[in-house]
C-alpha atoms as a PDB file:
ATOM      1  CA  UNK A   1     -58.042 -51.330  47.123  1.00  0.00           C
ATOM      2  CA  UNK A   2     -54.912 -53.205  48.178  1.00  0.00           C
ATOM      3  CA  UNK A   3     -52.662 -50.274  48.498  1.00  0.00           C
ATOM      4  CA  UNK A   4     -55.610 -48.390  50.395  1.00  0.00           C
ATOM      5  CA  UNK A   5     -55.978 -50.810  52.873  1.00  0.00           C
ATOM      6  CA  UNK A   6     -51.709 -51.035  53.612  1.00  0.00           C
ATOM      7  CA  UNK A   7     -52.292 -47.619  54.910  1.00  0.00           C
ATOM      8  CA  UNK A   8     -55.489 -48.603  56.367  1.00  0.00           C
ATOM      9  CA  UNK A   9     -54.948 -51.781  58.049  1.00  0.00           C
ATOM     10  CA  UNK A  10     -58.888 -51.593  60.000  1.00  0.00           C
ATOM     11  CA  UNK A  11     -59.997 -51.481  55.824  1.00  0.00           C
ATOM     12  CA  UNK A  12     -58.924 -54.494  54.822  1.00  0.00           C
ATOM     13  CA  UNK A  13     -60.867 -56.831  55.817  1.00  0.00           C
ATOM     14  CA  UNK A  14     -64.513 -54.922  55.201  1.00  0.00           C
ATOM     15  CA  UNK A  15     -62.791 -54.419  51.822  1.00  0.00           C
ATOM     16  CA  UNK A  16     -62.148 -57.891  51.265  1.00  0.00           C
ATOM     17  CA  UNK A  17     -65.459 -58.860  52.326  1.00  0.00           C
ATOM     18  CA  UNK A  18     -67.345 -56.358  50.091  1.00  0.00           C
ATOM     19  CA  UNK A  19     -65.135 -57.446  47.571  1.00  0.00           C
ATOM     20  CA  UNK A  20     -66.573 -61.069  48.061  1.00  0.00           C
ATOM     21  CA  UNK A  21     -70.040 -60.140  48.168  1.00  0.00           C
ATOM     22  CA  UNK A  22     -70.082 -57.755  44.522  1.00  0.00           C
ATOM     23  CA  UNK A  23     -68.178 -60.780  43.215  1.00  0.00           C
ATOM     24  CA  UNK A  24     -70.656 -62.877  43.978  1.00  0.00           C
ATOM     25  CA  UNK A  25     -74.000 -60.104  43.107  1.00  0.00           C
ATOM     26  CA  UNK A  26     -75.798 -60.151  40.009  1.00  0.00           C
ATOM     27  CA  UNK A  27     -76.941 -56.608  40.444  1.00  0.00           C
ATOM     28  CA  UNK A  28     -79.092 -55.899  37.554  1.00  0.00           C
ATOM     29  CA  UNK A  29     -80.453 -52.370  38.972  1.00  0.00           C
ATOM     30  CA  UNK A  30     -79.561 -50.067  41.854  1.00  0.00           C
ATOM     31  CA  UNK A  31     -82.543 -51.680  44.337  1.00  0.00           C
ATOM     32  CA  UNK A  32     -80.609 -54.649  43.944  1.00  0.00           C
ATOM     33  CA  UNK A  33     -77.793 -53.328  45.629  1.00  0.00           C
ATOM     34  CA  UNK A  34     -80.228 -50.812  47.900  1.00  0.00           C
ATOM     35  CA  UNK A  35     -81.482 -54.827  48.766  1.00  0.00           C
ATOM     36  CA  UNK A  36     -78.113 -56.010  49.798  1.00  0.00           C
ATOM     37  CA  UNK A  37     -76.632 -53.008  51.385  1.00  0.00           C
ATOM     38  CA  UNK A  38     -79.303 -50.446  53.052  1.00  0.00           C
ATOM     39  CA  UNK A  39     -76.929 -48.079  54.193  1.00  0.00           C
ATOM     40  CA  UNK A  40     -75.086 -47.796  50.337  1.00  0.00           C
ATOM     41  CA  UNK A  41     -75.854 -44.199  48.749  1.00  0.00           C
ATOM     42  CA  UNK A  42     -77.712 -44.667  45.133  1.00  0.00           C
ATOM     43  CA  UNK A  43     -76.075 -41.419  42.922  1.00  0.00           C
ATOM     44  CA  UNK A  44     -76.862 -40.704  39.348  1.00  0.00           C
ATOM     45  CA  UNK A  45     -74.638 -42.030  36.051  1.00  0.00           C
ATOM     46  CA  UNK A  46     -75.208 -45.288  37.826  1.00  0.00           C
ATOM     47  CA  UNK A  47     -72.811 -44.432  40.726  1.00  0.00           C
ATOM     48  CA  UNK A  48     -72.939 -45.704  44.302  1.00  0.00           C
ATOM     49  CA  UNK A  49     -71.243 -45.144  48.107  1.00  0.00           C
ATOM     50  CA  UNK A  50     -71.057 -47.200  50.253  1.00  0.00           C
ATOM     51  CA  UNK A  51     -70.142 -47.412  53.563  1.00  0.00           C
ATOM     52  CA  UNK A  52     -67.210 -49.392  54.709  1.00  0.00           C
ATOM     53  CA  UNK A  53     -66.252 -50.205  58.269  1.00  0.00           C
ATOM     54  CA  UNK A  54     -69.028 -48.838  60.294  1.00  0.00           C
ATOM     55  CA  UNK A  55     -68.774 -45.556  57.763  1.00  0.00           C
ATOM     56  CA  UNK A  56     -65.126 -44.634  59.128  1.00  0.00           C
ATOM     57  CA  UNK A  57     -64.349 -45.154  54.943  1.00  0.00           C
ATOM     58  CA  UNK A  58     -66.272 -44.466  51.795  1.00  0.00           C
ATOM     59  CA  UNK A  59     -66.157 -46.310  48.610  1.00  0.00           C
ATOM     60  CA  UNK A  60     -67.679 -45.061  45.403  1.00  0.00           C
ATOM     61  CA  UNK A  61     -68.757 -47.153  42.555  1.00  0.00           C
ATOM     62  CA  UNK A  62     -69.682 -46.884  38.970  1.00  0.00           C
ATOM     63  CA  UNK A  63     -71.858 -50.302  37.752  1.00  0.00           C
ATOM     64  CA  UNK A  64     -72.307 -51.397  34.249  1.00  0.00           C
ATOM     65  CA  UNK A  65     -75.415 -52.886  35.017  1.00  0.00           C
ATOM     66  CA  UNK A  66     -75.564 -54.861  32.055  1.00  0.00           C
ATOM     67  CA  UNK A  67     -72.280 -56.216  31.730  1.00  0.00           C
ATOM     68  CA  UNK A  68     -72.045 -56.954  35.296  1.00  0.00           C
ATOM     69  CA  UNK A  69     -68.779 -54.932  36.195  1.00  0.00           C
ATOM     70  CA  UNK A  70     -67.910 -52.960  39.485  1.00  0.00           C
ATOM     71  CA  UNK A  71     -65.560 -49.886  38.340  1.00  0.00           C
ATOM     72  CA  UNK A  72     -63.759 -48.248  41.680  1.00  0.00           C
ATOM     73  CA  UNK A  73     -63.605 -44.615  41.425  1.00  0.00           C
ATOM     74  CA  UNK A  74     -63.104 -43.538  44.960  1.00  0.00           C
ATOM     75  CA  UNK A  75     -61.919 -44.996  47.927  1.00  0.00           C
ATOM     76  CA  UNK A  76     -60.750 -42.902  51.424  1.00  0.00           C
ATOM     77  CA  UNK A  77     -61.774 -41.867  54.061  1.00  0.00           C
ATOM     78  CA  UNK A  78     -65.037 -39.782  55.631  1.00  0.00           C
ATOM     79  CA  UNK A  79     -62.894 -36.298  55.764  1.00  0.00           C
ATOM     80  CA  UNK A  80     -61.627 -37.109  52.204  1.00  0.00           C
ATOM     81  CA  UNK A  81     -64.844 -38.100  50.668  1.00  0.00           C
ATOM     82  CA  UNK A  82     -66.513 -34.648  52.143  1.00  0.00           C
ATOM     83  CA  UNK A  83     -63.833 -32.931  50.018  1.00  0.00           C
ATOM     84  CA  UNK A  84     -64.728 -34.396  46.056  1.00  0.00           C
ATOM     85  CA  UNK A  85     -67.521 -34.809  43.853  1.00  0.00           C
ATOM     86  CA  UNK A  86     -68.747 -38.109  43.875  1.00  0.00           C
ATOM     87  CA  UNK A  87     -70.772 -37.303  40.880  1.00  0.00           C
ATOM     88  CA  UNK A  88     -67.685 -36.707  38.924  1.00  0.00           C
ATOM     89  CA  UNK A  89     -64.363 -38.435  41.022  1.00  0.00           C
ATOM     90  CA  UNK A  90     -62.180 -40.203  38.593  1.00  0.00           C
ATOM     91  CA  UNK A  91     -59.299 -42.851  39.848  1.00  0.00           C
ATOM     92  CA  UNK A  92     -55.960 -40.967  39.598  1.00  0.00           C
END
């Protein structure tokens, strides 16, 4: 997220706050999170997008409910988020 938001200076600190706030969660199912963040996009293979700076950036999410752990797959903008699969994006 760090290097994203050196390119992105307007990220960093709705990264660093949403980084803060899953820290903190105990998120033990996706209306949990759906609680917390109304705008966030529940996907399948326990995936989620959420918006970040008034949706200018997307962030996507896999959760291992059960273990409690927030894996990044995605992070960029609106116009690169319309071009992958968020089903299926993988971290390079």
């Amino acid at each position: 997220m760090r290097a994203f938001w050196l390119r992105h200076q307007d990220a960093e600190q709705p990264l660093k706050a949403w980084f803060e706030e899953a820290s903190k969660a105990s998120w033990k199912q996706p209306s949990d999170i759906k609680a917390q963040y109304r705008s966030a996009s529940i996907l399948k293979i326990r995936r989620v997008v959420f918006n970040i700076e008034g949706n200018e950036y997307r962030l996507i999410v896999a959760i291992a409910y059960r273990l409690q752990i927030v894996y990044v797959r995605f992070i960029g903008t609106h116009q690169q988020y319309d071009a992958i699969d968020a089903h299926t994006i993988e971290p390079n």
